[in-house]
PDB file of N, CA and C in Angstrom:
ATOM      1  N   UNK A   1     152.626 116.827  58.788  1.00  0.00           N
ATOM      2  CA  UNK A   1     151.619 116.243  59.654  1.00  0.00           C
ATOM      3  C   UNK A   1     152.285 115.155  60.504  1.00  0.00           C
ATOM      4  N   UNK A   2     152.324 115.235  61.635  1.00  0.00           N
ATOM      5  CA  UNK A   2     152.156 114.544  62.591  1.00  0.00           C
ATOM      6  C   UNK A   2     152.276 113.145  62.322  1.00  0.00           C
ATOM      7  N   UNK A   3     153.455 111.751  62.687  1.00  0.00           N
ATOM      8  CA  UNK A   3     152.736 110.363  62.556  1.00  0.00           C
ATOM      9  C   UNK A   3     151.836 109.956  63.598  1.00  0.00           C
ATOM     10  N   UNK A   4     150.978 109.524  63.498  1.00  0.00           N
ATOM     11  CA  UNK A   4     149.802 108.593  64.806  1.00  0.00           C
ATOM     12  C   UNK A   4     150.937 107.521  65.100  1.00  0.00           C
ATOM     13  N   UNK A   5     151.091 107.070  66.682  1.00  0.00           N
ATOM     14  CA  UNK A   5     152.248 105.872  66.820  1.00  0.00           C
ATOM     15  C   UNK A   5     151.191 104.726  66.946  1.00  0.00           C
ATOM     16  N   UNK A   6     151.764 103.449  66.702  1.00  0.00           N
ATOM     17  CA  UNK A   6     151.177 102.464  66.298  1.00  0.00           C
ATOM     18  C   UNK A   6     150.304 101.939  67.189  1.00  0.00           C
ATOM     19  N   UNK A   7     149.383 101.887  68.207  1.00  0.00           N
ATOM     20  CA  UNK A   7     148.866 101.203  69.015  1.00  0.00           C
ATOM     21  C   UNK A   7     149.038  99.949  69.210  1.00  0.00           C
ATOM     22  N   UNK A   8     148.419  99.758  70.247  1.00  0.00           N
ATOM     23  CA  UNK A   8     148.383  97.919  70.797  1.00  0.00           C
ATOM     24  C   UNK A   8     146.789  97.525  70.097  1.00  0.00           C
ATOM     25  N   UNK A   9     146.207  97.933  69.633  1.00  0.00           N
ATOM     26  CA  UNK A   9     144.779  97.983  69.044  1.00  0.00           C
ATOM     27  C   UNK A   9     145.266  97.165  67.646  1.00  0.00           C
ATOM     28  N   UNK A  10     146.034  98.110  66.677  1.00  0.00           N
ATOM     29  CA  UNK A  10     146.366  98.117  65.097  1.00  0.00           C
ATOM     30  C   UNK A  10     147.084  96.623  64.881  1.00  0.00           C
ATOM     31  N   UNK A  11     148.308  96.160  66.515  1.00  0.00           N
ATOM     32  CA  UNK A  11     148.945  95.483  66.618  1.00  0.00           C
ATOM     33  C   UNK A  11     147.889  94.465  66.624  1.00  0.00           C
ATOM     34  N   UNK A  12     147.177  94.144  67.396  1.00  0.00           N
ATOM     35  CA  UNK A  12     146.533  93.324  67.540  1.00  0.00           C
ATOM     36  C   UNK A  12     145.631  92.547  66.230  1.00  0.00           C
ATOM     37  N   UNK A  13     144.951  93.490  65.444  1.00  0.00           N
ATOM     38  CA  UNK A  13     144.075  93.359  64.220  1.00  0.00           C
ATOM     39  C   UNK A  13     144.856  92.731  63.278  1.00  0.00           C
ATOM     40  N   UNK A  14     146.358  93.355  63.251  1.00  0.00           N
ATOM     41  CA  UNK A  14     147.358  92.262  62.492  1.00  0.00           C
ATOM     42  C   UNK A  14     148.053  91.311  63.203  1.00  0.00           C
ATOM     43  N   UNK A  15     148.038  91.011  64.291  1.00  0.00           N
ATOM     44  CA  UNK A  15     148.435  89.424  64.561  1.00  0.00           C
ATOM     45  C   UNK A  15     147.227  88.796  64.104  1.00  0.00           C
ATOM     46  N   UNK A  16     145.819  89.026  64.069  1.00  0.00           N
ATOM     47  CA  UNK A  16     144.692  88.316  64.347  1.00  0.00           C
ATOM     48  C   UNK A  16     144.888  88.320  62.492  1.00  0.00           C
ATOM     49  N   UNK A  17     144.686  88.986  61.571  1.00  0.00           N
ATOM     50  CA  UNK A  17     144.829  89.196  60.497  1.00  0.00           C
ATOM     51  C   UNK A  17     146.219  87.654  59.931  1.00  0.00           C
ATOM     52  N   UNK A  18     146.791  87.756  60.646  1.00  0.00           N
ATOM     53  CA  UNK A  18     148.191  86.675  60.309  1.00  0.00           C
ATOM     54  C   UNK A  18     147.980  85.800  61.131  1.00  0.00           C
ATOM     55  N   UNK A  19     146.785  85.708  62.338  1.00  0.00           N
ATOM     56  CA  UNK A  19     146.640  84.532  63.013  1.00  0.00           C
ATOM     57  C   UNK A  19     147.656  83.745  63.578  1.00  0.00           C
ATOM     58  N   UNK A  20     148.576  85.233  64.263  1.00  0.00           N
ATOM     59  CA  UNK A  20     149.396  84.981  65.101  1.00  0.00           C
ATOM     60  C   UNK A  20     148.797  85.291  67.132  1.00  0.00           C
ATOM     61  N   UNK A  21     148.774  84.360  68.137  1.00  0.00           N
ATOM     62  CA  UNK A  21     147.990  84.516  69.066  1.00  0.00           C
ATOM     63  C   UNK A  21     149.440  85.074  69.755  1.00  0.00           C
ATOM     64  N   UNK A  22     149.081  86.508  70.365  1.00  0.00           N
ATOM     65  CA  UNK A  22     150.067  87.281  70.906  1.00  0.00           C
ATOM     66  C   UNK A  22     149.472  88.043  72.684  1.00  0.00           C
ATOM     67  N   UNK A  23     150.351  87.218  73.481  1.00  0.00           N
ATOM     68  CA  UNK A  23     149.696  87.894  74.922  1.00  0.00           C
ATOM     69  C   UNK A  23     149.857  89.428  74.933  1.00  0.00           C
ATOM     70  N   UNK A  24     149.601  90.008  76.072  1.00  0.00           N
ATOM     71  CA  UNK A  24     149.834  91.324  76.182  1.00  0.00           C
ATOM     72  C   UNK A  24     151.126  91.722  76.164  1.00  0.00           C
ATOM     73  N   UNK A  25     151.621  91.184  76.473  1.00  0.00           N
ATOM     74  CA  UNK A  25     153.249  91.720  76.923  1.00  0.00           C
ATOM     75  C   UNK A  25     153.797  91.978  75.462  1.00  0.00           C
ATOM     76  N   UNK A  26     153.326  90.855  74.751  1.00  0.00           N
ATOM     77  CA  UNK A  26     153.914  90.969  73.414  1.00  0.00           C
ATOM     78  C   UNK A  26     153.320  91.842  72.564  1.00  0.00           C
ATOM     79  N   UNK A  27     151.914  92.048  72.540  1.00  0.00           N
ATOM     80  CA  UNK A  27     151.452  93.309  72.195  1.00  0.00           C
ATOM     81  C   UNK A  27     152.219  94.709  72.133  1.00  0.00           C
ATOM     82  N   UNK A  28     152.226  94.811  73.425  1.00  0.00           N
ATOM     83  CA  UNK A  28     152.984  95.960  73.937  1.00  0.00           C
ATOM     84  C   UNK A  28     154.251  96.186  73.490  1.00  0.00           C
ATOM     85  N   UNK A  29     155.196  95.397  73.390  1.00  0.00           N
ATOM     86  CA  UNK A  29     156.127  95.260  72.842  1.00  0.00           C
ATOM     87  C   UNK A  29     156.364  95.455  71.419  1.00  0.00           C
ATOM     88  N   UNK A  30     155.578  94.540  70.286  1.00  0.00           N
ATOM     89  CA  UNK A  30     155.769  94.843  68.886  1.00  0.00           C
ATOM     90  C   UNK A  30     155.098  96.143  68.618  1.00  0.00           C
ATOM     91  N   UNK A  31     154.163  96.752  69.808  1.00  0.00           N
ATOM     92  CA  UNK A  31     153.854  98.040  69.096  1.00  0.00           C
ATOM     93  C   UNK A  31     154.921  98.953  69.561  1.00  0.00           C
ATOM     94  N   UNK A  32     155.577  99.177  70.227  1.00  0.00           N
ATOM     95  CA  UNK A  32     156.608  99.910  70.488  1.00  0.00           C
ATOM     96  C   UNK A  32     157.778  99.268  69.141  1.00  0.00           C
ATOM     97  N   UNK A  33     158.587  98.638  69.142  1.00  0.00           N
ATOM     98  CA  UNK A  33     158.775  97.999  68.083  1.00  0.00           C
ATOM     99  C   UNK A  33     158.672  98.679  66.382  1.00  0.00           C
ATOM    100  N   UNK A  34     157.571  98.403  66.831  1.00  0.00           N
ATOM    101  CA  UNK A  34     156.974  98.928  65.053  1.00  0.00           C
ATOM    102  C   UNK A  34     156.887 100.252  65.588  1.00  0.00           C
ATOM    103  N   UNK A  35     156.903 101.140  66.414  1.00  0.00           N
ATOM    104  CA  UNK A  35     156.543 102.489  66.390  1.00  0.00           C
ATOM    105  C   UNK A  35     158.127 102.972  66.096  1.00  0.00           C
ATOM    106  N   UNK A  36     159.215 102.299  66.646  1.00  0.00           N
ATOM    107  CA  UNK A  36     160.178 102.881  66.770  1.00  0.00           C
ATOM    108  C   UNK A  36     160.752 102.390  65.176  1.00  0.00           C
ATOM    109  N   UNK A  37     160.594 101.646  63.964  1.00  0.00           N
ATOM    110  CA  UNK A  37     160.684 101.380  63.050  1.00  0.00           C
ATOM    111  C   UNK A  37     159.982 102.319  62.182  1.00  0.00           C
ATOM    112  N   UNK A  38     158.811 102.784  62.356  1.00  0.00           N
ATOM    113  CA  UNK A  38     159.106 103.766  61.384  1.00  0.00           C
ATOM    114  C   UNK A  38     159.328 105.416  61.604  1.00  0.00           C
ATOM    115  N   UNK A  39     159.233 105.597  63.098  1.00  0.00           N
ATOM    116  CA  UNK A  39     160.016 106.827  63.424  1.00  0.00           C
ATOM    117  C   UNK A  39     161.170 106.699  62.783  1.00  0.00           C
ATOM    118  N   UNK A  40     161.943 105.801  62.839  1.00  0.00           N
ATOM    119  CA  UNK A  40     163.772 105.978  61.785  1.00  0.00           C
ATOM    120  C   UNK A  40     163.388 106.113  60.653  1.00  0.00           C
ATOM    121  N   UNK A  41     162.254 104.906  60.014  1.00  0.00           N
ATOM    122  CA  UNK A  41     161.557 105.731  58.772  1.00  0.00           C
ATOM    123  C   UNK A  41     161.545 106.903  58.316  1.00  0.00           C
ATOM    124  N   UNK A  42     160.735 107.719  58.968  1.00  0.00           N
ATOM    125  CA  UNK A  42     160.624 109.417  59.211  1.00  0.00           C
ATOM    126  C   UNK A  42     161.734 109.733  58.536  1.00  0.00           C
ATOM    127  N   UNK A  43     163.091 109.372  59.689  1.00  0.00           N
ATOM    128  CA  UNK A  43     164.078 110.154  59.531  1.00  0.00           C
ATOM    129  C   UNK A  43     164.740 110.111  58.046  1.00  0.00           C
ATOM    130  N   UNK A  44     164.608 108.938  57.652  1.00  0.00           N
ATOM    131  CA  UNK A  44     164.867 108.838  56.699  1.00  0.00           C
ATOM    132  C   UNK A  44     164.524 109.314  55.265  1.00  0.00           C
ATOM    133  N   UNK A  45     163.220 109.783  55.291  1.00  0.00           N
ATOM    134  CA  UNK A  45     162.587 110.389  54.565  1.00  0.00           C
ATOM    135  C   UNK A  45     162.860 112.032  54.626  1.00  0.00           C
ATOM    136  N   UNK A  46     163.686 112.420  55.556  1.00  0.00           N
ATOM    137  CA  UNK A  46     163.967 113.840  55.359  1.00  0.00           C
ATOM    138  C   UNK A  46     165.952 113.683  54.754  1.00  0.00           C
ATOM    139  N   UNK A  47     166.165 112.693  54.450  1.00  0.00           N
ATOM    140  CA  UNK A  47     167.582 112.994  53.989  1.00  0.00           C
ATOM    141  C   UNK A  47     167.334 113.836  52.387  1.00  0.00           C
ATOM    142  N   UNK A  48     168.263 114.476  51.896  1.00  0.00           N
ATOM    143  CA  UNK A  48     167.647 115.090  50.391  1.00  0.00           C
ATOM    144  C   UNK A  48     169.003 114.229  49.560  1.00  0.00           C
ATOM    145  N   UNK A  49     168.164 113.528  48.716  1.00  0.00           N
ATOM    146  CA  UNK A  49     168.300 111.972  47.937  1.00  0.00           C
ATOM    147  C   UNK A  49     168.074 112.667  46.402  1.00  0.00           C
ATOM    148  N   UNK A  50     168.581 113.913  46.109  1.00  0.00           N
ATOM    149  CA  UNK A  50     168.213 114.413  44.651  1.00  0.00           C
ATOM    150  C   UNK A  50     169.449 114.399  43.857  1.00  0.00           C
ATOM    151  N   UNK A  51     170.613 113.508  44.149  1.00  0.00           N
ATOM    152  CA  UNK A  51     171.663 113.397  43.601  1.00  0.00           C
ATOM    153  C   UNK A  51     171.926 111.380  43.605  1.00  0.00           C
ATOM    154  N   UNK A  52     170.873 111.150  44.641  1.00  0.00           N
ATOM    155  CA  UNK A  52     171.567 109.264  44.652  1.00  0.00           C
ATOM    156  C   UNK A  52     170.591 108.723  43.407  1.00  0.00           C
ATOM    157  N   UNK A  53     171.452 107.745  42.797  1.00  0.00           N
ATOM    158  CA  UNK A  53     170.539 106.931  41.861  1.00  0.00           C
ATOM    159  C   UNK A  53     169.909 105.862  42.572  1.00  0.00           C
ATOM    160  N   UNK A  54     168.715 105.754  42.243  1.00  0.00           N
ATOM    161  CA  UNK A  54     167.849 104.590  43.064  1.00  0.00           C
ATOM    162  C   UNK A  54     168.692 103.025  42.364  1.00  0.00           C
ATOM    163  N   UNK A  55     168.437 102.378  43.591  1.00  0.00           N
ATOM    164  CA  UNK A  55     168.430 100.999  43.429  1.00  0.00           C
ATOM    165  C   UNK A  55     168.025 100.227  43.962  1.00  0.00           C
ATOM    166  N   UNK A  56     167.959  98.627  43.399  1.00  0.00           N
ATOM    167  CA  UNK A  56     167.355  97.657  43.958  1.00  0.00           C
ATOM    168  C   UNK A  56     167.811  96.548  45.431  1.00  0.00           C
ATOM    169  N   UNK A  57     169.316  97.200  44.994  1.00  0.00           N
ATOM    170  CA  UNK A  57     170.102  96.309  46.160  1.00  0.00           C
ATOM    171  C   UNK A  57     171.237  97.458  47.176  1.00  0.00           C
ATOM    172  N   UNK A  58     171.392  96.867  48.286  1.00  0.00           N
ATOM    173  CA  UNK A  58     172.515  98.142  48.798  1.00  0.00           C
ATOM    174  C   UNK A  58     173.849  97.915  48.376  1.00  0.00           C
ATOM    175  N   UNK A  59     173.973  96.649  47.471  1.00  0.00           N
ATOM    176  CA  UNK A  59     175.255  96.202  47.260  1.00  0.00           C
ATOM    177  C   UNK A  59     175.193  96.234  45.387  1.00  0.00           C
ATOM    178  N   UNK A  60     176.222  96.318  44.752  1.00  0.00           N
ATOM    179  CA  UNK A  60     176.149  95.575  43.457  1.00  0.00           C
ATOM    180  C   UNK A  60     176.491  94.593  43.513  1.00  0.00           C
ATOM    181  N   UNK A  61     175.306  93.664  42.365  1.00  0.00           N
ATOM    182  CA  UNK A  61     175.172  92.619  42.471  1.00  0.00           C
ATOM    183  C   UNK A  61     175.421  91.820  40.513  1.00  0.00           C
ATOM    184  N   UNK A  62     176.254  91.093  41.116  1.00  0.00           N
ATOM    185  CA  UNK A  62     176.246  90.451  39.419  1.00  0.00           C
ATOM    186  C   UNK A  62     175.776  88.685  39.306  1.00  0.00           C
ATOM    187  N   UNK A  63     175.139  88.892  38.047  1.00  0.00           N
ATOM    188  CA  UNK A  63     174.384  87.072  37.802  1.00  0.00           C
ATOM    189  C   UNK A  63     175.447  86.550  36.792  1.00  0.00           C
ATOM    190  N   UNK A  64     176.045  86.059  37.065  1.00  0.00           N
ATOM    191  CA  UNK A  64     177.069  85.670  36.219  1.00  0.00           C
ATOM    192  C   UNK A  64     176.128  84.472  35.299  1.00  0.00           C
ATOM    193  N   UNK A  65     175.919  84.093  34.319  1.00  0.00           N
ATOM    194  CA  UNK A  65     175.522  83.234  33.364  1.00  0.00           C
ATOM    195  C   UNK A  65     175.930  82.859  32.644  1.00  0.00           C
ATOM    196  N   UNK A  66     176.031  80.954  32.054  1.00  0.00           N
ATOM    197  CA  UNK A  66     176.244  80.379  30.976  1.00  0.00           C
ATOM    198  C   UNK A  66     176.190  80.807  29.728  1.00  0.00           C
ATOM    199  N   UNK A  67     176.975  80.604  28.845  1.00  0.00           N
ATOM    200  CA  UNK A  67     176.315  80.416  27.274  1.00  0.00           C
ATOM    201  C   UNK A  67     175.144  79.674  27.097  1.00  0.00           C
ATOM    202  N   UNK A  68     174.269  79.774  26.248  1.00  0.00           N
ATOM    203  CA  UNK A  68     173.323  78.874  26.191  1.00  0.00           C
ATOM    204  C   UNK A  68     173.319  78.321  24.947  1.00  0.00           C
ATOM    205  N   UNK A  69     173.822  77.374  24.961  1.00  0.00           N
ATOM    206  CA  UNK A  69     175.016  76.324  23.951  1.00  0.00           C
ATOM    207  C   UNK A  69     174.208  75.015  24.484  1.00  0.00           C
ATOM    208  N   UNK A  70     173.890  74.206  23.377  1.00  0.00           N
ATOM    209  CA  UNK A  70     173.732  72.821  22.988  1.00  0.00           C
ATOM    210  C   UNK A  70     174.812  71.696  23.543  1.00  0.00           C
ATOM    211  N   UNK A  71     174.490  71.090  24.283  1.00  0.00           N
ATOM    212  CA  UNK A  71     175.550  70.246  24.608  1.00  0.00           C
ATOM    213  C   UNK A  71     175.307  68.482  24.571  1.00  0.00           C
ATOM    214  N   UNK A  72     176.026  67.586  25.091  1.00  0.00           N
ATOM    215  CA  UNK A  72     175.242  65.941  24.882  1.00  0.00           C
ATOM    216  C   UNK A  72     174.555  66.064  26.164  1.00  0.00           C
ATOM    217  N   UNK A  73     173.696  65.365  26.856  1.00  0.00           N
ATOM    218  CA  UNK A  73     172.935  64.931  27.948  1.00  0.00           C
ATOM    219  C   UNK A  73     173.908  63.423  28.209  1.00  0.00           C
ATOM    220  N   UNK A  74     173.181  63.081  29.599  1.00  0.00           N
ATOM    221  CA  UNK A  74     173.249  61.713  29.807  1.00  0.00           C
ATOM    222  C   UNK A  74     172.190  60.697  29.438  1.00  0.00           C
ATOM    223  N   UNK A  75     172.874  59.478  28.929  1.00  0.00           N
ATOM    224  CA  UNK A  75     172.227  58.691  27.729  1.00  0.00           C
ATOM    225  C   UNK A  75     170.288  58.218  28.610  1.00  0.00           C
ATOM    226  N   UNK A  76     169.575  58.533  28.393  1.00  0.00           N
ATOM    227  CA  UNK A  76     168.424  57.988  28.761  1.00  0.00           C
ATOM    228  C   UNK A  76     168.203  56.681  29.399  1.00  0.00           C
ATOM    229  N   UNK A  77     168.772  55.150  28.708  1.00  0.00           N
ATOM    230  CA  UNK A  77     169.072  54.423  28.800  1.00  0.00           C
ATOM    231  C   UNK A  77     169.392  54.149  29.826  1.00  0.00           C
ATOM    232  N   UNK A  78     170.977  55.023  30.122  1.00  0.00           N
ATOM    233  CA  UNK A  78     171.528  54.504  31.628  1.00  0.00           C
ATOM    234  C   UNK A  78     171.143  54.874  32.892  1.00  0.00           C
ATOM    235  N   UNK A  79     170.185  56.125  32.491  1.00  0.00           N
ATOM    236  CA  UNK A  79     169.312  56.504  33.499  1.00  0.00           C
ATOM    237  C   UNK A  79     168.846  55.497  33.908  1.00  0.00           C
ATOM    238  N   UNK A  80     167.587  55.226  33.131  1.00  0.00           N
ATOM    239  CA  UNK A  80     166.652  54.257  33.432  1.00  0.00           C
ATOM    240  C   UNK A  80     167.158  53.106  33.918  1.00  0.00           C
ATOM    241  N   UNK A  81     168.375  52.182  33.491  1.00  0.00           N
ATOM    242  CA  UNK A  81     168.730  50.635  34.377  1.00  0.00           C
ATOM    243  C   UNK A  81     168.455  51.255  35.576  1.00  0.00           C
ATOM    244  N   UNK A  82     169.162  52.689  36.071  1.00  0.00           N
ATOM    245  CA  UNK A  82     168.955  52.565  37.574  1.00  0.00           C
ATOM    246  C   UNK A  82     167.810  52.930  38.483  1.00  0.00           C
ATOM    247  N   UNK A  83     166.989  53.058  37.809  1.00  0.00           N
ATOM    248  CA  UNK A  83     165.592  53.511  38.227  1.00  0.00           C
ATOM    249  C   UNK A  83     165.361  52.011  38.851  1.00  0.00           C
ATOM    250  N   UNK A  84     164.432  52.421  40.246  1.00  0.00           N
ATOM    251  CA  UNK A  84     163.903  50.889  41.024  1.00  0.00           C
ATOM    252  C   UNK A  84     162.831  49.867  40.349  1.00  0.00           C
ATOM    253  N   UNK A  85     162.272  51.080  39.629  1.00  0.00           N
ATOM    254  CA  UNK A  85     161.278  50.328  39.138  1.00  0.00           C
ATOM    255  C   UNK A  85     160.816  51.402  37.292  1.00  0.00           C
ATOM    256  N   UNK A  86     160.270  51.201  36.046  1.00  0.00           N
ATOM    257  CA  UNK A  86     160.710  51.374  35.010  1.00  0.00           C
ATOM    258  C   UNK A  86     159.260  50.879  34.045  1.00  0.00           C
ATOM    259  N   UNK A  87     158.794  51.212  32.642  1.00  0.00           N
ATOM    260  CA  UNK A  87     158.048  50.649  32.036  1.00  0.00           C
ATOM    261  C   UNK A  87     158.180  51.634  30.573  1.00  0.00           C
ATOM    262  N   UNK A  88     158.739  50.760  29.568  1.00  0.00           N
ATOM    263  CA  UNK A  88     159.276  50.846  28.255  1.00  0.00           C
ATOM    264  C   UNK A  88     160.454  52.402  28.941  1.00  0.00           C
ATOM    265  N   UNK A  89     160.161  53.031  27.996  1.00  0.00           N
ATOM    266  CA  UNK A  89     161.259  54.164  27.895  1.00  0.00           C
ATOM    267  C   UNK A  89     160.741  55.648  29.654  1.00  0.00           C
ATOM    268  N   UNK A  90     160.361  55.253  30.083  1.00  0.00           N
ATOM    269  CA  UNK A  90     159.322  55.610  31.425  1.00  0.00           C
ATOM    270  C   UNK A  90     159.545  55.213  33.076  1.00  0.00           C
ATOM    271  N   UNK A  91     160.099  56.327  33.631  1.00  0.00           N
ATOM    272  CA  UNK A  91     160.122  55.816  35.095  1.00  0.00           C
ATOM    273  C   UNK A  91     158.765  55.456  36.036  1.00  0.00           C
ATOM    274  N   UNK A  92     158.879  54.443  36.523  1.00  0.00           N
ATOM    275  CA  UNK A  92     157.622  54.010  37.213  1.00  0.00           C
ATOM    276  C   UNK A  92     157.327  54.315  38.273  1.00  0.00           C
ATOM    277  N   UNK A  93     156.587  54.878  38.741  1.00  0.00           N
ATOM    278  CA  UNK A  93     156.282  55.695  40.362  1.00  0.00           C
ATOM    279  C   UNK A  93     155.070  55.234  40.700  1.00  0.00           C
ATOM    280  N   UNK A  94     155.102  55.319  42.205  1.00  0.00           N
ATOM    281  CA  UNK A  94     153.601  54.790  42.781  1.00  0.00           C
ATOM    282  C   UNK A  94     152.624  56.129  42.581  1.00  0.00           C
ATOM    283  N   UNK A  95     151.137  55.346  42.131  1.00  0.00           N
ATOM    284  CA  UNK A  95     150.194  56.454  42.403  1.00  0.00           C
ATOM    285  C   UNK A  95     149.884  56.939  43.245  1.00  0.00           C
ATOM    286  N   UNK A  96     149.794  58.270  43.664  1.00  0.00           N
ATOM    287  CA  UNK A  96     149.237  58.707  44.475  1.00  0.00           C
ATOM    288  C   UNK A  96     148.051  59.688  44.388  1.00  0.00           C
ATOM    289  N   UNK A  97     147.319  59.643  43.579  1.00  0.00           N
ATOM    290  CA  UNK A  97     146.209  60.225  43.318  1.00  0.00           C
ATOM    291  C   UNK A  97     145.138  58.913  42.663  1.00  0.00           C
ATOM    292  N   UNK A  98     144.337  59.029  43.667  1.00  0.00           N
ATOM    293  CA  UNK A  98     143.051  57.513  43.385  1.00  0.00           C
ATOM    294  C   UNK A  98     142.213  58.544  42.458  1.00  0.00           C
TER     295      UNK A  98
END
């Protein structure tokens, strides 16, 4: 079946939808745009993909991560001298909620 190409109509309902204010010219434009985005779509959908393994990225990708090992912190204490302002073991901040 046939794709319908995107109108300046559809374009419009989603700038207004995203409450983006778009003159004509630009209308005209992102619907051509988006029409020609998923025509390559299309094409793409006729490659035969019954041998690729799907994935999430076009690249491999590695998260390299820590041990998650116990270690010392910095002493609380010396935090706090440098805090501007402080109350018992507690940094002091202005309110901002009345």
């Amino acid at each position: 079946m046939p794709r319908t190409p995107i109108t300046p109509d559809q374009v419009r309902k989603v700038a207004a939808l995203a409450r983006l204010s778009l003159d004509e010219e630009e209308v005209l434009t992102y619907a051509r745009q988006l029409d020609a985005i998923l025509e390559y779509v299309e094409q793409l959908d006729e490659l035969d993909l019954t041998d690729v393994e799907g994935t999430s990225h076009a690249v491999p990708l590695a998260c390299p991560t820590r041990p998650d090992a116990s270690r010392p912190s910095a002493q609380s204490q010396a935090i706090l001298e440098r805090a501007p302002a402080r109350e018992a073991e507690h940094f002091l901040v202005p309110r901002i909620i009345e």
